[in-house]
N, C-alpha and C. Protein backbone atom coordinates (compact mmCIF):
# COMPACT_ATOMS: atom_id res chain seq x y z
N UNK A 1 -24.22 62.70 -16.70
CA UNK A 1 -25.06 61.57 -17.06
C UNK A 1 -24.44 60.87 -18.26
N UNK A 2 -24.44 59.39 -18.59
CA UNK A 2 -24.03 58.89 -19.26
C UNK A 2 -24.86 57.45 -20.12
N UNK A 3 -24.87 58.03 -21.36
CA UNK A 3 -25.83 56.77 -21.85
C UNK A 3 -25.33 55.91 -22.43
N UNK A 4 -25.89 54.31 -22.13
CA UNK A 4 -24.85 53.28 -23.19
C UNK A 4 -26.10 52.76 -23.80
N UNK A 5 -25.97 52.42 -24.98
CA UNK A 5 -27.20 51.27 -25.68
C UNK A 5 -26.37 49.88 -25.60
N UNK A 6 -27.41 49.09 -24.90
CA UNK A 6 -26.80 47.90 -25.27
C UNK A 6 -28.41 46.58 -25.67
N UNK A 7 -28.06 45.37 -25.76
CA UNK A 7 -29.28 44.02 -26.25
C UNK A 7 -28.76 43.33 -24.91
N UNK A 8 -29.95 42.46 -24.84
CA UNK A 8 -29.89 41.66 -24.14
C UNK A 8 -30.85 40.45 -24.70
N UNK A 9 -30.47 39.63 -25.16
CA UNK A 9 -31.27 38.33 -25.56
C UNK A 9 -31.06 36.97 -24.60
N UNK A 10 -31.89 36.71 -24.14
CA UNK A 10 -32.59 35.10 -23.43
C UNK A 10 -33.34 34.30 -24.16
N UNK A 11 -33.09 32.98 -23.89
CA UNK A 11 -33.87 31.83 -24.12
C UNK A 11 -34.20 31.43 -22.88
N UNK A 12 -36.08 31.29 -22.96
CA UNK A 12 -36.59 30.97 -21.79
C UNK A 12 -36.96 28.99 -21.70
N UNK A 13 -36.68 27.98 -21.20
CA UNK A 13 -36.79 27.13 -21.55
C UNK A 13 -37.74 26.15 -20.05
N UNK A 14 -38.30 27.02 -19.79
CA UNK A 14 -38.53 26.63 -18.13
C UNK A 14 -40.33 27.70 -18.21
N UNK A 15 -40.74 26.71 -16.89
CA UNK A 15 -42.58 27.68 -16.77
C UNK A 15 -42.14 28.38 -15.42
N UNK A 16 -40.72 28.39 -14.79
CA UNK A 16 -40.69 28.98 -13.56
C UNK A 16 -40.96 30.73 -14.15
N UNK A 17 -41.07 31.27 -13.19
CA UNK A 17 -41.12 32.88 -13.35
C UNK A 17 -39.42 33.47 -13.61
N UNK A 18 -38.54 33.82 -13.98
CA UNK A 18 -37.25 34.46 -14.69
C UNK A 18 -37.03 35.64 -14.96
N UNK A 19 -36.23 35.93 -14.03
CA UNK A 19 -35.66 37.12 -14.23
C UNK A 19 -35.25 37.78 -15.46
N UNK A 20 -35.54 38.88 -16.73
CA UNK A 20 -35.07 39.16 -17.49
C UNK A 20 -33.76 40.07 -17.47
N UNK A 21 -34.11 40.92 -17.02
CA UNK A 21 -33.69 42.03 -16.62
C UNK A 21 -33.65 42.98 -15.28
N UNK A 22 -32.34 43.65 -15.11
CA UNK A 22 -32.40 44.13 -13.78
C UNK A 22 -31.97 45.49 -13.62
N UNK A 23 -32.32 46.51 -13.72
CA UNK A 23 -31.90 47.96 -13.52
C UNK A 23 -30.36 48.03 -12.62
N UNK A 24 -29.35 48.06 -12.71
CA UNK A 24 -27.77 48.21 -12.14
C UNK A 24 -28.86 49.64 -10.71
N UNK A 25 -27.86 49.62 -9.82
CA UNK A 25 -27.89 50.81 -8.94
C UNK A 25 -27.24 51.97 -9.43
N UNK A 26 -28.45 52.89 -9.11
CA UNK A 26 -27.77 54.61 -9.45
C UNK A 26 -27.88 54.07 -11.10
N UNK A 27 -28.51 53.72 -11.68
CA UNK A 27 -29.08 53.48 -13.12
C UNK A 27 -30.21 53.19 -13.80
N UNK A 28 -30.82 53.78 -14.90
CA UNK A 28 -32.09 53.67 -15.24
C UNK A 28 -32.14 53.08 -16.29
N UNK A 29 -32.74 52.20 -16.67
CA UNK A 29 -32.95 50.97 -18.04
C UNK A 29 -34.35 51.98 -18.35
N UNK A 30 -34.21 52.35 -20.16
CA UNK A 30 -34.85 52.44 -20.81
C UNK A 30 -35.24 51.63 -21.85
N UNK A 31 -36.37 50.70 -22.28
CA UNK A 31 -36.25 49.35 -23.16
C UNK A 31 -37.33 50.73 -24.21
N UNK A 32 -36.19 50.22 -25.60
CA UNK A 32 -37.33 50.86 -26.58
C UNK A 32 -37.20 49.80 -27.34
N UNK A 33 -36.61 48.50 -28.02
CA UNK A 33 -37.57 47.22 -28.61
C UNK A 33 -37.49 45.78 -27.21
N UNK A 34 -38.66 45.45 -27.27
CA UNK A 34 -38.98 44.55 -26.77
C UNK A 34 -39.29 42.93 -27.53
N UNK A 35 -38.92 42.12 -27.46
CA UNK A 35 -39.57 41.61 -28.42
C UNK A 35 -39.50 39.63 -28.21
N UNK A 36 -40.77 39.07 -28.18
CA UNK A 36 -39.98 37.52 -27.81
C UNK A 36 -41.19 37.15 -29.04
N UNK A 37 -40.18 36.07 -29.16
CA UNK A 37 -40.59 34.74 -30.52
C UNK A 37 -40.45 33.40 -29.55
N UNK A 38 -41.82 32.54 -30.23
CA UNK A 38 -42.00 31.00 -29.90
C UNK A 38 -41.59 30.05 -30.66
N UNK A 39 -40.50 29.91 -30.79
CA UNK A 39 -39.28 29.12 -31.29
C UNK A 39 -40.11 27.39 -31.86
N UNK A 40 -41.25 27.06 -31.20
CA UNK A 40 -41.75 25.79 -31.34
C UNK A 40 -43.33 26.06 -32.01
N UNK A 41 -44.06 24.68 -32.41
CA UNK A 41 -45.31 24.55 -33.17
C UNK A 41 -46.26 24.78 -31.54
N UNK A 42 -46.45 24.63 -30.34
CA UNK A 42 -46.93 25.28 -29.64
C UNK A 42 -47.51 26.24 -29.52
N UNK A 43 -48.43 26.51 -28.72
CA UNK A 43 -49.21 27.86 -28.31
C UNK A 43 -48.96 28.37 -26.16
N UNK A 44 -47.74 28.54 -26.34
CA UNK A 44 -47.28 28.45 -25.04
C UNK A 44 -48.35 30.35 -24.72
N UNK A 45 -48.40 30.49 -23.23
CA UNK A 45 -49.30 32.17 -22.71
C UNK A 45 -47.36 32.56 -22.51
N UNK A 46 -47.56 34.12 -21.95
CA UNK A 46 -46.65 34.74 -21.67
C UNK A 46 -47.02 35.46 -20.48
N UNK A 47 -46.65 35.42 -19.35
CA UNK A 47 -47.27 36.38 -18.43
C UNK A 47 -45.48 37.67 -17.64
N UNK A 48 -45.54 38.87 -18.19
CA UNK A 48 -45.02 39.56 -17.62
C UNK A 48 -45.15 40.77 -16.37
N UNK A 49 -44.11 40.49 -15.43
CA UNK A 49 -44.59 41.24 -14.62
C UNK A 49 -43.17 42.06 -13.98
N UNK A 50 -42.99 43.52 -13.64
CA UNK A 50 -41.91 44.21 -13.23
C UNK A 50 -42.00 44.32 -11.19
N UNK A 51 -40.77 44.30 -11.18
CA UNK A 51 -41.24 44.46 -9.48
C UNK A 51 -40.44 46.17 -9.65
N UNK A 52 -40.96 46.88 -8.66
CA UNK A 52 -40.65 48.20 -8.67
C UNK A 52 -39.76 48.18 -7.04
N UNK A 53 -39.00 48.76 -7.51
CA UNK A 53 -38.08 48.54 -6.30
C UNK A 53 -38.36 49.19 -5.09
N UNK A 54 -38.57 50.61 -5.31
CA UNK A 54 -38.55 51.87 -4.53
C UNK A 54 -40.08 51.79 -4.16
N UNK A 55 -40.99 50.79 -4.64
CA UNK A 55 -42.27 50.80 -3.75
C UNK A 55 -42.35 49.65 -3.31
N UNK A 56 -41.52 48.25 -3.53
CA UNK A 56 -41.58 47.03 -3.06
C UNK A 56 -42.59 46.56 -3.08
N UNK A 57 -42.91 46.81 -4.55
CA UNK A 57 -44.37 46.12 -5.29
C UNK A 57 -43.94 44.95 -6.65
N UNK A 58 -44.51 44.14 -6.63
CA UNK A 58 -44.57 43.52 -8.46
C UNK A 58 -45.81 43.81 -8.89
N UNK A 59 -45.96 43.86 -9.53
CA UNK A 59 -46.97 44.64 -11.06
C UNK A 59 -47.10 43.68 -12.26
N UNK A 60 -48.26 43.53 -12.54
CA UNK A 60 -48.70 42.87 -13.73
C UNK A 60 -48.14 43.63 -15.15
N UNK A 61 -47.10 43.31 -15.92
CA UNK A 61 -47.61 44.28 -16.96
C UNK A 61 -48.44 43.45 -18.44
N UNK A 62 -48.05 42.49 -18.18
CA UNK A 62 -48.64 41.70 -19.35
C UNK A 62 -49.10 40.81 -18.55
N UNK A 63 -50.52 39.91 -18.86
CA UNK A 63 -51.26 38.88 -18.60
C UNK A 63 -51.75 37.56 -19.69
N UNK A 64 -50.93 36.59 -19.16
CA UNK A 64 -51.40 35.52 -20.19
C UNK A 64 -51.23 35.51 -21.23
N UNK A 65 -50.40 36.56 -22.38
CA UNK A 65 -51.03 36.49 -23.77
C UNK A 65 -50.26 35.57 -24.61
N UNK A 66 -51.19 34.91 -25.17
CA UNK A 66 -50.48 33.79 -26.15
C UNK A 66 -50.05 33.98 -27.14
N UNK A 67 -48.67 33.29 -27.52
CA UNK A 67 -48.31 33.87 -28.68
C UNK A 67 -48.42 32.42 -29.83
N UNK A 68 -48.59 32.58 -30.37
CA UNK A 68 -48.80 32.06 -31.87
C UNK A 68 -47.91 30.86 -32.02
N UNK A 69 -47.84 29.89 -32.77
CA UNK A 69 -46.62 29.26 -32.88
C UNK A 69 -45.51 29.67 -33.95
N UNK A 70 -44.28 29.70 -33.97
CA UNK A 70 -43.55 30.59 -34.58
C UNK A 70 -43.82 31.54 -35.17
N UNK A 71 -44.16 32.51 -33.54
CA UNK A 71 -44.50 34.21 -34.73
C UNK A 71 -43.46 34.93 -33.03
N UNK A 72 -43.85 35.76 -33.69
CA UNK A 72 -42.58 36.74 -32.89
C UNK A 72 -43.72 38.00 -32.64
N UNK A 73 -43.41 38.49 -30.84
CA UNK A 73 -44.83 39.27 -30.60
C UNK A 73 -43.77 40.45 -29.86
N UNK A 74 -44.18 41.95 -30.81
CA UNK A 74 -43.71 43.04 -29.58
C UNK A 74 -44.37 43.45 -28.89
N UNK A 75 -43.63 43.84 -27.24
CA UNK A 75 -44.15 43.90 -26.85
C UNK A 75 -44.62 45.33 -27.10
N UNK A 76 -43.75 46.13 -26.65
CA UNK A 76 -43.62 47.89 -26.91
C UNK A 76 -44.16 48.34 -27.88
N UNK A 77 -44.97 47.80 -29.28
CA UNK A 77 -45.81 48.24 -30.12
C UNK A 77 -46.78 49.22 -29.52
N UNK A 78 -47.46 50.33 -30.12
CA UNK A 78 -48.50 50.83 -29.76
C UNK A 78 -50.23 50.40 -29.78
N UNK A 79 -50.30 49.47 -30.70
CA UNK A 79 -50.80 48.14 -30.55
C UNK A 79 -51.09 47.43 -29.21
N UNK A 80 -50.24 47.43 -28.62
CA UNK A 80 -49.74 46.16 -27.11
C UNK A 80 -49.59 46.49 -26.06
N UNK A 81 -48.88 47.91 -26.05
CA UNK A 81 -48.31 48.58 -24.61
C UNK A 81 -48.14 50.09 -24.89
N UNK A 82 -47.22 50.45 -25.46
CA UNK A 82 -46.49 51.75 -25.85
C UNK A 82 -45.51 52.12 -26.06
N UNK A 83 -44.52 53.18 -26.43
CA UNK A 83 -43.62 53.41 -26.65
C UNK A 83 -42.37 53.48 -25.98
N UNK A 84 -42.60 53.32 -24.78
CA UNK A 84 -40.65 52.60 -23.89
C UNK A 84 -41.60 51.95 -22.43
N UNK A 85 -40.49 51.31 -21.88
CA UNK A 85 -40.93 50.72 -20.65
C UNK A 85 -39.33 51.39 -19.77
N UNK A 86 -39.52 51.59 -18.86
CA UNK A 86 -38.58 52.27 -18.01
C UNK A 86 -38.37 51.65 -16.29
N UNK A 87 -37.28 51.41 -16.25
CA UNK A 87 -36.89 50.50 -14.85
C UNK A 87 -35.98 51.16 -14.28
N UNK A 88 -36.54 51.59 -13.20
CA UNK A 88 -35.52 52.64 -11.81
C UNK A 88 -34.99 51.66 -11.75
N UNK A 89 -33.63 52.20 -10.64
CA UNK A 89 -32.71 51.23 -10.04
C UNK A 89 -33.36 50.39 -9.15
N UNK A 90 -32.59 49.05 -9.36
CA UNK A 90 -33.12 47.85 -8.52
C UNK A 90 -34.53 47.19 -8.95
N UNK A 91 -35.40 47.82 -10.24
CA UNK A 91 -36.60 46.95 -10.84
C UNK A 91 -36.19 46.39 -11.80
N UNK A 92 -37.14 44.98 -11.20
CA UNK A 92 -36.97 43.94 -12.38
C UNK A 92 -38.11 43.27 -12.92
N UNK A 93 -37.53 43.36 -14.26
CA UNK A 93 -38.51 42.69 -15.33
C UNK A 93 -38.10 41.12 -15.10
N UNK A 94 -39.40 40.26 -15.23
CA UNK A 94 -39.80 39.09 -15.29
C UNK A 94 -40.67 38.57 -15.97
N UNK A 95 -40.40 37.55 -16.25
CA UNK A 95 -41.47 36.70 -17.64
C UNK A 95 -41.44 35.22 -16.72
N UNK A 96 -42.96 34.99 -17.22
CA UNK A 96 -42.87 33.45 -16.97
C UNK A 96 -43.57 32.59 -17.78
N UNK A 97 -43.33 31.58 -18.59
CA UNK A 97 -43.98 31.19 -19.38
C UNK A 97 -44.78 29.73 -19.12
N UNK A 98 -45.98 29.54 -19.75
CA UNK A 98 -47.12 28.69 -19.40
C UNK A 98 -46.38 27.15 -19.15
N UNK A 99 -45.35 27.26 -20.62
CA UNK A 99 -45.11 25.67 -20.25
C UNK A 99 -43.24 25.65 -20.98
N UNK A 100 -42.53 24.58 -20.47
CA UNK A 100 -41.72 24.84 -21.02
C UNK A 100 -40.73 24.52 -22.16
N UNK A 101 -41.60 25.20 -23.27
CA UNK A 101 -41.19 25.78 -24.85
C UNK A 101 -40.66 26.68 -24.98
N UNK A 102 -39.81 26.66 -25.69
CA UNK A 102 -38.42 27.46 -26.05
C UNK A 102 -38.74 28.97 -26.43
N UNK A 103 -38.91 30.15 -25.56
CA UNK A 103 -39.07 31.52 -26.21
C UNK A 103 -37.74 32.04 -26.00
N UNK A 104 -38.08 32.92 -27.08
CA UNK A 104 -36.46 33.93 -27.45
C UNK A 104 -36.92 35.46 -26.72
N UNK A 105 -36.36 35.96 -26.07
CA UNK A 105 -36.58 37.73 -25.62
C UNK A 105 -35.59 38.11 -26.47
N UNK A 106 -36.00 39.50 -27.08
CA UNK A 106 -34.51 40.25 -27.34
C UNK A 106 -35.03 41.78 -27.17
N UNK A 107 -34.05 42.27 -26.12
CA UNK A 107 -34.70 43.47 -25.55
C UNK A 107 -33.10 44.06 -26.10
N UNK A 108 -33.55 45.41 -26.14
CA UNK A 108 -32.25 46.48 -26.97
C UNK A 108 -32.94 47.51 -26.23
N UNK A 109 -31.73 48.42 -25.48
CA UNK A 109 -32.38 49.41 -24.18
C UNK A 109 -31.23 50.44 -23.82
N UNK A 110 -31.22 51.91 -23.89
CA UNK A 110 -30.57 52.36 -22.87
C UNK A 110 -30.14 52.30 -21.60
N UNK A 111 -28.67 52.31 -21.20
CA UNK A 111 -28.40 52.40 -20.13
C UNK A 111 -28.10 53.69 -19.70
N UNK A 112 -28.98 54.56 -18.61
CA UNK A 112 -28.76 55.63 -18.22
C UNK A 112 -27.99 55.40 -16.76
N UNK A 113 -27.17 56.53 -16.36
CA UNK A 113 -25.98 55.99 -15.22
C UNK A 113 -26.25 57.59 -14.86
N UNK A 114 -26.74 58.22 -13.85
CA UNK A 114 -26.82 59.39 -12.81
C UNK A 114 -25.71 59.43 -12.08
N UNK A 115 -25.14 58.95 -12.04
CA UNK A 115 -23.60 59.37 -11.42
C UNK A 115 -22.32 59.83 -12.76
């Protein structure tokens, strides 16, 4: 088994739904900071949702929540969610935002590799 840490930061600039992130095959994404900021004086919602591969479901994980105008919201706080979010191979995290104002993601995550 082999672990890499790596970030991944996006700017979301669109209300379509967006792919964040995608679990590689024969690999497991562990996200331990999560984190997006509203770059503008706006009150844009955030709605996240993961599709799970191996049940060929999407899943709500976040609903609507608005973030502030320039404040920066984690998600993974114990506060918000909890302490890691975890993506088998082939699930993907998605965000879609209400309108389109400039949010920042910056996710920092293990890469686990089973081969």
């Amino acid at each position: 088994m082999a672990i890499r840490y790596t970030f991944l930061g996006k700017s979301l600039t669109t209300s379509l739904q967006t792919a964040l992130l995608t679990a590689p095959t024969e690999q497991q994404i562990i996200i331990k900071t999560f984190l997006y900021t509203n770059t503008t004086s706006n009150t844009p919602t955030i709605t996240l949702d993961v599709t799970d591969d191996s049940e060929s479901v999407t899943v709500r994980y976040k609903t609507a929540v608005t973030i502030a105008a320039n404040a920066t919201v984690d998600v993974l706080s114990t506060t918000t969610g909890g302490n890691v979010l975890v993506l088998d191979s082939g699930d993907i995290l998605k965000a879609t935002v209400s309108s389109s104002d400039k949010i920042d993601f910056l996710i920092s995550y293990m890469l686990v590799s089973s081969v």
